[in-house]
Protein backbone atom coordinates (compact mmCIF):
# COMPACT_ATOMS: atom_id res chain seq x y z
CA UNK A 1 8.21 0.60 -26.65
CA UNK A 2 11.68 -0.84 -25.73
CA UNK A 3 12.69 1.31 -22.52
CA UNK A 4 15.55 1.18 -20.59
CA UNK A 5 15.16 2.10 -16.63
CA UNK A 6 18.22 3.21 -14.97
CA UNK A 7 18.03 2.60 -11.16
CA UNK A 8 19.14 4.10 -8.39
CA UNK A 9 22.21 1.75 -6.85
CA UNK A 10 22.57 2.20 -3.13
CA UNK A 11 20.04 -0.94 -2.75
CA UNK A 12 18.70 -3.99 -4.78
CA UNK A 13 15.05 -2.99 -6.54
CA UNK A 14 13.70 -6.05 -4.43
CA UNK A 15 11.34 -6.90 -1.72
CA UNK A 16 11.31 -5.63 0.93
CA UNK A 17 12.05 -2.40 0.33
CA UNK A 18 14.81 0.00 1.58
CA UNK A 19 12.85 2.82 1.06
CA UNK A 20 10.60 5.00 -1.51
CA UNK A 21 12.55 4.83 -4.42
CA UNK A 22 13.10 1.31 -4.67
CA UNK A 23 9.53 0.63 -4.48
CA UNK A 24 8.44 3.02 -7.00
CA UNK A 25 11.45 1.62 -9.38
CA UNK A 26 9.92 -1.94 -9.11
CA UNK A 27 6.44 -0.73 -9.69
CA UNK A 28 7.24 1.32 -12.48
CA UNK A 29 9.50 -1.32 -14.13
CA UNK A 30 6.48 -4.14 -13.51
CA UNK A 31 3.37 -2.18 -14.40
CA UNK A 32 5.27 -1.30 -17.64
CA UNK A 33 6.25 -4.80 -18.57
CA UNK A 34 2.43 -6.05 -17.75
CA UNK A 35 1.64 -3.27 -20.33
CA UNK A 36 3.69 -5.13 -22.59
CA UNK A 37 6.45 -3.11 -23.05
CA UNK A 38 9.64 -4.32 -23.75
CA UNK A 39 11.78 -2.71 -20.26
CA UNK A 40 15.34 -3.59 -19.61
CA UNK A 41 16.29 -2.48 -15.72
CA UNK A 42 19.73 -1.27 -15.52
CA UNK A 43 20.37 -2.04 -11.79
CA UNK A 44 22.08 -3.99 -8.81
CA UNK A 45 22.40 -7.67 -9.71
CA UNK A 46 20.66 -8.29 -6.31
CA UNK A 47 17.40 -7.07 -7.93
CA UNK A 48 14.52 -9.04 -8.36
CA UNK A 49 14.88 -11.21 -11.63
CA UNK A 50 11.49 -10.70 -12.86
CA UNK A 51 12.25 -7.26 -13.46
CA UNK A 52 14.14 -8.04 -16.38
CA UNK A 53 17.20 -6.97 -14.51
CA UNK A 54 20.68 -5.79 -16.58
CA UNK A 55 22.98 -6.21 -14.00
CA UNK A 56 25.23 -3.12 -13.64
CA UNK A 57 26.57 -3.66 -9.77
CA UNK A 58 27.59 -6.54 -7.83
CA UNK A 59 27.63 -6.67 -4.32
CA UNK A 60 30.93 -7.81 -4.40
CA UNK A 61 32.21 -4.57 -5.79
CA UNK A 62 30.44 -2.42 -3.99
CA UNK A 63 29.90 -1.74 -0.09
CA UNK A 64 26.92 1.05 0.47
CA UNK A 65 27.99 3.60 3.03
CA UNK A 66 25.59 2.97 6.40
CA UNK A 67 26.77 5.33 8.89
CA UNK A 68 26.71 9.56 8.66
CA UNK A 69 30.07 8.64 10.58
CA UNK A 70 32.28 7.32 7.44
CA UNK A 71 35.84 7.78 6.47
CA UNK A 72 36.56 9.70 3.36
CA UNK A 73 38.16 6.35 1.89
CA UNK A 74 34.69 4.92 2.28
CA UNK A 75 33.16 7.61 0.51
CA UNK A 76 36.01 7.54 -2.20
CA UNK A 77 34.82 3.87 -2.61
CA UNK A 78 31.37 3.91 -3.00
CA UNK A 79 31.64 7.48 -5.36
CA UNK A 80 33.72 5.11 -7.84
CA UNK A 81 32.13 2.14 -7.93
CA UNK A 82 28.68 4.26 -9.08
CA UNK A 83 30.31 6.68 -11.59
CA UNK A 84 32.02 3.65 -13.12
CA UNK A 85 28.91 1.60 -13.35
CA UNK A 86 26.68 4.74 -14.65
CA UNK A 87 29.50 5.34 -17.99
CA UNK A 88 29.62 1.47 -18.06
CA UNK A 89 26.04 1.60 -18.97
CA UNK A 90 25.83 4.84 -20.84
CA UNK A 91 28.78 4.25 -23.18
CA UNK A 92 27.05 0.79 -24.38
CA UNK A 93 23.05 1.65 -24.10
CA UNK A 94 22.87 3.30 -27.41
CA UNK A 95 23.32 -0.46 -28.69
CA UNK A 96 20.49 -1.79 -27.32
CA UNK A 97 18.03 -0.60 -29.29
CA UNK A 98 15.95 1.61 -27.18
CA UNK A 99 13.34 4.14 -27.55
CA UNK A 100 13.53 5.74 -24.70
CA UNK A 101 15.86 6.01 -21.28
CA UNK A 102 14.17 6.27 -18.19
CA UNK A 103 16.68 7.51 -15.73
CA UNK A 104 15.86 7.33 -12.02
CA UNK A 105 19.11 7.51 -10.70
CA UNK A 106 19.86 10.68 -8.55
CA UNK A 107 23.51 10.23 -10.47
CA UNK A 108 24.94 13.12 -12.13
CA UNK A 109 26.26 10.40 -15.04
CA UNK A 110 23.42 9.35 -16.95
CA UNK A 111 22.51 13.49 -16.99
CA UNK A 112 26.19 14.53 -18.90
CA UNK A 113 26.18 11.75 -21.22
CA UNK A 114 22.73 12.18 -22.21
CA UNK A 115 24.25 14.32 -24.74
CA UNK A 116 26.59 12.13 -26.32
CA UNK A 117 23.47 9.49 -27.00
CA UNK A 118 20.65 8.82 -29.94
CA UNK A 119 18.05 7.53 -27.39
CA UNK A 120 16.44 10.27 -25.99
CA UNK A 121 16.25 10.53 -22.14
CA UNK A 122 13.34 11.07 -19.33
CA UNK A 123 14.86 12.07 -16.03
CA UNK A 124 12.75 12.31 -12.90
CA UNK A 125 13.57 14.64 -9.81
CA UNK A 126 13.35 12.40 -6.80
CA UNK A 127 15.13 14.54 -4.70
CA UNK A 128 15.64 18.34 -4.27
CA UNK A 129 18.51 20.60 -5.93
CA UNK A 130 22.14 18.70 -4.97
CA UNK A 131 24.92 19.86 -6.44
CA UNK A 132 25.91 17.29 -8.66
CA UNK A 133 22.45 17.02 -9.88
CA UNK A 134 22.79 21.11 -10.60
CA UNK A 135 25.57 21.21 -12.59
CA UNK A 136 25.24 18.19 -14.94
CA UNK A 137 21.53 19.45 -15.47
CA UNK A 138 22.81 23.16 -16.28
CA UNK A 139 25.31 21.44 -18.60
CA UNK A 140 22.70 19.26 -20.17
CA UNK A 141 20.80 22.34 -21.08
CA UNK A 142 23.01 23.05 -23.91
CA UNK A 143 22.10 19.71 -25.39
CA UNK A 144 18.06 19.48 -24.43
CA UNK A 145 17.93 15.93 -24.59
CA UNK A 146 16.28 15.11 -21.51
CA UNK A 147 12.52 15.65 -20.21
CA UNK A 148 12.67 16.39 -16.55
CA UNK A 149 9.32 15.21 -14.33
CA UNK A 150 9.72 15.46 -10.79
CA UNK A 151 6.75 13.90 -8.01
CA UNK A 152 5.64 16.96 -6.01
CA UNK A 153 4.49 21.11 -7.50
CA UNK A 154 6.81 21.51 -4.20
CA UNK A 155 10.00 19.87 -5.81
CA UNK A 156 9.28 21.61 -8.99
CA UNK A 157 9.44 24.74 -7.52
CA UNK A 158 12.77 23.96 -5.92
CA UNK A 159 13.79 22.70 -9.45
CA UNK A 160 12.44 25.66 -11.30
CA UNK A 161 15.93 27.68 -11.48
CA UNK A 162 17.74 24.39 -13.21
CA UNK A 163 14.63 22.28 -14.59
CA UNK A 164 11.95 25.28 -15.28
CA UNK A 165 9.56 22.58 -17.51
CA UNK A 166 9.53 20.37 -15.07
CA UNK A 167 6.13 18.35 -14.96
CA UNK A 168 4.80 16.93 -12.10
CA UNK A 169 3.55 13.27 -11.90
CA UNK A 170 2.54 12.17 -8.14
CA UNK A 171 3.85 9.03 -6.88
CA UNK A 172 1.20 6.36 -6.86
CA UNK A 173 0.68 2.59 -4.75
CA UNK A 174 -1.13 -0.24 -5.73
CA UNK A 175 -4.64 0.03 -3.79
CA UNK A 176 -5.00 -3.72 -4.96
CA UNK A 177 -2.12 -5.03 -2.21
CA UNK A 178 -3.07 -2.36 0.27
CA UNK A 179 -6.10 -3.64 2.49
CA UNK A 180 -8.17 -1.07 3.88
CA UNK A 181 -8.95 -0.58 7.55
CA UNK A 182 -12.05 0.74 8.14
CA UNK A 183 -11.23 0.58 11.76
CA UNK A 184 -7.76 0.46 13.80
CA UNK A 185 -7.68 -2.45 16.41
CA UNK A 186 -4.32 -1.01 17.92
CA UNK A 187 -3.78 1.67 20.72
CA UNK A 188 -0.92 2.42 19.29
CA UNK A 189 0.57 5.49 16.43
CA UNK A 190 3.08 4.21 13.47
CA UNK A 191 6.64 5.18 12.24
CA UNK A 192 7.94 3.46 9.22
CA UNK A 193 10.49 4.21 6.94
CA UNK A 194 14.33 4.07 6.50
CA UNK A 195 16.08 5.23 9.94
CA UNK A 196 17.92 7.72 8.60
CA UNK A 197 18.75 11.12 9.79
CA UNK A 198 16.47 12.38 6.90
CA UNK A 199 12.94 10.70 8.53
CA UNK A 200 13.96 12.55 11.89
CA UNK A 201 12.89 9.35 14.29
CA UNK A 202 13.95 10.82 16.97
CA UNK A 203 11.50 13.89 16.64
CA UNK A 204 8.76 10.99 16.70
CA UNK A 205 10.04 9.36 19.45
CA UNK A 206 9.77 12.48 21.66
CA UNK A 207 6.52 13.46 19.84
CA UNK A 208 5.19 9.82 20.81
CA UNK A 209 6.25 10.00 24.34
CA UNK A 210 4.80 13.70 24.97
CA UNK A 211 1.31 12.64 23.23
CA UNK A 212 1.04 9.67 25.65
CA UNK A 213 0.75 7.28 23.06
CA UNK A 214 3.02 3.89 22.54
CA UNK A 215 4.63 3.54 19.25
CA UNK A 216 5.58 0.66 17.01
CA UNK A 217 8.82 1.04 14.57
CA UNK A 218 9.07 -0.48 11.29
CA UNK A 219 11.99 0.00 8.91
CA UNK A 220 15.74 -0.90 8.14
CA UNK A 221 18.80 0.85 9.31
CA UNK A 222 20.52 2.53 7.15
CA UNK A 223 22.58 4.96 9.39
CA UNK A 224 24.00 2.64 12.08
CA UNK A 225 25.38 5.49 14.11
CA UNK A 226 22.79 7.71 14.03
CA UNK A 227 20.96 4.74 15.45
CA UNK A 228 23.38 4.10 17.93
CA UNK A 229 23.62 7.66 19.24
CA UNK A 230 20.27 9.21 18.55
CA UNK A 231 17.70 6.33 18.70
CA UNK A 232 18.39 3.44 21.29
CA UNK A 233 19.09 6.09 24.21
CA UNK A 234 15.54 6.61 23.29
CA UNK A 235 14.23 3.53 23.31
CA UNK A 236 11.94 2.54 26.40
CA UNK A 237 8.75 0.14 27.28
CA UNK A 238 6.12 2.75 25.11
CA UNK A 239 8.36 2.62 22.22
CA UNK A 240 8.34 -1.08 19.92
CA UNK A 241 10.90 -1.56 17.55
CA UNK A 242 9.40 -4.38 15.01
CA UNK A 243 12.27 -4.22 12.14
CA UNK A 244 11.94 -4.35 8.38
CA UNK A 245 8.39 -6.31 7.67
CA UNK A 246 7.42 -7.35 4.58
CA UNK A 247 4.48 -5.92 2.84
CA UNK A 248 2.06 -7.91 4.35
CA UNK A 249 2.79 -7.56 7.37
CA UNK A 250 3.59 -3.45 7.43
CA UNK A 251 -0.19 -3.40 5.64
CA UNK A 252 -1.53 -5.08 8.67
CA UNK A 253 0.48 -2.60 11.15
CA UNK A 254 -0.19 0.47 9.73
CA UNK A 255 -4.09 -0.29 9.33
CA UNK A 256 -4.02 -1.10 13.03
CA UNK A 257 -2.45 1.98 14.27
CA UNK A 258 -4.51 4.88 15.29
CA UNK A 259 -2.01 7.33 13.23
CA UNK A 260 0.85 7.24 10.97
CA UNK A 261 3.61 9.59 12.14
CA UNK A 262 6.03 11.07 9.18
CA UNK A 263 8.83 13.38 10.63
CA UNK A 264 10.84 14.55 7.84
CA UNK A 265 13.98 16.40 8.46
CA UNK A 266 14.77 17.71 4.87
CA UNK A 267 12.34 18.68 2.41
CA UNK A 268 10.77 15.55 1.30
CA UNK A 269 9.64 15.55 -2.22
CA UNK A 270 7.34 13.19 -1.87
CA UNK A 271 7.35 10.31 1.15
CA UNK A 272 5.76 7.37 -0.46
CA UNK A 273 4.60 6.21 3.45
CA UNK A 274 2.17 9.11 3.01
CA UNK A 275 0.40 7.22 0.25
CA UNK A 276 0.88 3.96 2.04
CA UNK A 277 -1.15 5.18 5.17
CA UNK A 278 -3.69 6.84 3.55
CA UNK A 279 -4.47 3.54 1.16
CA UNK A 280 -4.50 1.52 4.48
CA UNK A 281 -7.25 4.39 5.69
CA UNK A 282 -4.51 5.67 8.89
CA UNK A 283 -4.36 9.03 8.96
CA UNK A 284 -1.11 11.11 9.09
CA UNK A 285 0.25 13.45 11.56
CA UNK A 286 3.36 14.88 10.81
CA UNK A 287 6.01 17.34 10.00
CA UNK A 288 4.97 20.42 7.30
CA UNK A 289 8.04 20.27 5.36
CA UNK A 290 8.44 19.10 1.82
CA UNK A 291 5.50 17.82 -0.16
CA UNK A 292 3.53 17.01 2.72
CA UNK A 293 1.40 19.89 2.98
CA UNK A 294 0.79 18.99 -0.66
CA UNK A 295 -0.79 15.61 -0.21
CA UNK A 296 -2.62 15.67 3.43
CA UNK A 297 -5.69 17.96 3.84
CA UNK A 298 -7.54 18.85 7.15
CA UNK A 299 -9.47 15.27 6.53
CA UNK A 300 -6.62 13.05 6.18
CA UNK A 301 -4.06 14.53 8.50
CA UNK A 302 -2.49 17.14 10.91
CA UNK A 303 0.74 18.88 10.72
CA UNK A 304 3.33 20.72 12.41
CA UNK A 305 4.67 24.01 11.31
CA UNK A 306 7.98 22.49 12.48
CA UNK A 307 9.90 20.33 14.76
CA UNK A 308 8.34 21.69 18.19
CA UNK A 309 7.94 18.17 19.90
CA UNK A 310 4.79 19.13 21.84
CA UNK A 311 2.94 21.05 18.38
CA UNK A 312 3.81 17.58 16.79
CA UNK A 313 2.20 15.62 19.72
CA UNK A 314 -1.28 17.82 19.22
CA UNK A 315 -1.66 16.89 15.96
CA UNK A 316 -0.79 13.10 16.87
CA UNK A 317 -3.92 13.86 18.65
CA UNK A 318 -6.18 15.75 16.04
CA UNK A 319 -5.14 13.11 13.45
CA UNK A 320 -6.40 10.40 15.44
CA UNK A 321 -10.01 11.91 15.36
CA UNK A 322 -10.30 12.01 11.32
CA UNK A 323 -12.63 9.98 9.67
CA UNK A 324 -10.58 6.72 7.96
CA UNK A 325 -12.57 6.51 4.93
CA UNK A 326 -11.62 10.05 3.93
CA UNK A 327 -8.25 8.91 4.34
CA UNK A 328 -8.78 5.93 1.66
CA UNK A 329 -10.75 7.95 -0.76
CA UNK A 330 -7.94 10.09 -0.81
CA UNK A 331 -5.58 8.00 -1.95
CA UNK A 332 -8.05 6.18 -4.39
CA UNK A 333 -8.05 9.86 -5.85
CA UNK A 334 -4.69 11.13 -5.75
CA UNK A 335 -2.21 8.47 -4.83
CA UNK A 336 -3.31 5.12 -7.07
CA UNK A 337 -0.27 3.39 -9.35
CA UNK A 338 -2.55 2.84 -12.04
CA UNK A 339 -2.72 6.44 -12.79
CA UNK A 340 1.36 7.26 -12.16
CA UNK A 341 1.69 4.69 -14.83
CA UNK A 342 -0.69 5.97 -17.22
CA UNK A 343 1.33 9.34 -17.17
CA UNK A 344 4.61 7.88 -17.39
CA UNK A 345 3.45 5.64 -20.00
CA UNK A 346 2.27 9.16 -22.05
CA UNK A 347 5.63 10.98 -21.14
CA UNK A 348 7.65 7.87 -22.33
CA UNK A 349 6.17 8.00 -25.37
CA UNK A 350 6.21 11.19 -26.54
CA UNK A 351 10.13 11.52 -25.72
CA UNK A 352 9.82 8.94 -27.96
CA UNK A 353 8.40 9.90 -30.51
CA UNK A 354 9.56 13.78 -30.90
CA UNK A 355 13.73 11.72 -31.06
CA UNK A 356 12.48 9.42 -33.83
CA UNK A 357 12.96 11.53 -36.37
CA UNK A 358 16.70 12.55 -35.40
CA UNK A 359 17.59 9.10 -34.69
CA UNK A 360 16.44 8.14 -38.36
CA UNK A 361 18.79 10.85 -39.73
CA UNK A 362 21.44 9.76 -37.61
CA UNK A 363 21.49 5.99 -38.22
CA UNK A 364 21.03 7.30 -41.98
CA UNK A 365 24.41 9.32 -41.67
């Protein structure tokens, strides 16, 4: 198939990553080239090349907003720039060729203009209901065009009132890259993610510090002043902030650690770190919110009914005990790429093929 991936634009689709979405874009876009598909990657032009990248952002036109304390001139900017690039790339893509869109997005463009197109249209869900998302999707409706797949049965039932078809394919990691720990050499528990109001540091920062244990910190900024004002005063000798690592090295720290902590603060439809610990063989305590309950069980981690700091800090505790091997096998099971590929691969097609007949009637016309 020739299949056209629209990305999400706040960051490149490069190594290493911002966060979930850019990782599951690039091993998507990869496994499906390997596959030997023919995949053109609508996205930054800071994206790695081997992608097959169609550049639809430059860095010079664009300035991501990294602070929950911005000006509405800032927002202005950055609202442009993406709704220009998304009917940049919608008006034209109907030229290339395709035989399917893949839209991963989270842009309410690709979604309205989905009706004006030949090529039909797979849209996946990667976060819950916003209200751009709602409305173009309601819109859409009228059109059917699009085949909605979210990565959680808990963001399909937040979907269900706008997206009622909805099939769910679980995110997936490559087990190949992620070495296994059959045993943690650290004393220490794991955070690591984008530090962001969403991934609630701060909650594991407390949680850390009233379960005794020290705690290593692994991610990117991208809210400087909610890192200012909610995470340095927090900062003390238990408490190790190690930066954004590249894949190697996060494998190596999260296999060391005697427990990955995950603290969302919204309702995560997915949290690819879940899969990342559980491949390493670290089990997860965390926060109940979201798709977690979902994808942990009693042998692979321990959660919270909420943000109580010391609940959170007993099941720091009760995760630590679980067996790692369960842990591994879990994500071997559940969580491998292989297998999010394979359903992709079956849900690309058949968009596919149920639009080839209309797009042979319309070319005809």
């Amino acid at each position: 198939m020739r299949i056209g991936i629209i990305a999400h634009l706040k960051y490149p689709i490069a190594k290493p990553f911002m966060g979930g979405l850019e990782a599951f874009t690039y091993d998507i876009c990869q496994r499906l080239l390997s596959r030997g598909h023919d995949v053109l990657l609508y996205a930054s032009a800071s994206s790695d090349p081997i992608l097959n990248v169609r550049p639809i952002m430059f860095e010079a036109g664009y300035k991501p907003i990294v602070s929950s304390k911005f000006t509405s001139r800032e927002l202005s900017m950055e609202f442009i720039s993406t709704h220009h690039a998304y009917v940049e790339v919608m008006q034209d893509i109907d030229s290339e060729g395709l035989d399917v869109i893949f839209n991963n997005s989270l842009n309410y463009v690709p979604i309205m203009m989905a009706g004006l197109l030949n090529t039909p249209m797979v849209t996946v869900l990667h976060t819950p209901p916003i209200f751009e998302l709602k409305r173009a999707i309601r819109r859409e409706q009228d059109y059917e065009k699009i085949k909605y797949v979210t990565v959680s049965n808990a963001n399909a039932r937040n979907w269900k009132d706008y997206a009622p078809n909805c099939e769910v394919i679980p995110n997936g990691v490559d087990l190949e890259k992620w070495d296994f720990y059959p045993e943690n050499a650290g004393d220490y528990i794991m955070w690591f993610g984008r530090i962001h109001p969403d991934k609630g540091l701060h909650i594991a920062i407390q949680a850390a510090k009233a379960a005794g244990k020290k705690m290593k910190v692994a991610g990117a900024i991208s809210d400087k002043f909610y890192y200012e004002e909610k995470i340095l005063p927090l900062i003390d000798d238990s408490i190790e902030l190690v930066g954004h690592c590249n894949h190697e090295k996060l494998n190596e720290l999260i296999g060391n650690a005697q427990v990955s902590l995950i603290t969302p603060c919204w309702d995560e439809p997915f949290g690819l770190v879940i899969a990342e610990s559980l491949a390493c063989g670290t089990p997860v305590a965390g926060i109940g919110r979201g798709a977690l309950p979902e994808l942990l069980c009693a042998k692979t981690g321990s959660l919270s009914l909420g943000e109580d700091v010391q609940e959170l800090a007993g099941c720091i505790h009760k995760a630590a005990a679980l067996n790692r091997q369960d842990c591994r096998e879990k994500a071997v099971r559940y969580l491998d790429v292989e297998s999010m590929t394979d359903a992709y691969e079956r849900v690309l097609a058949e968009a596919a093929a149920q639009a080839a007949p209309m797009k042979i009637r319309s070319n005809a016309a």
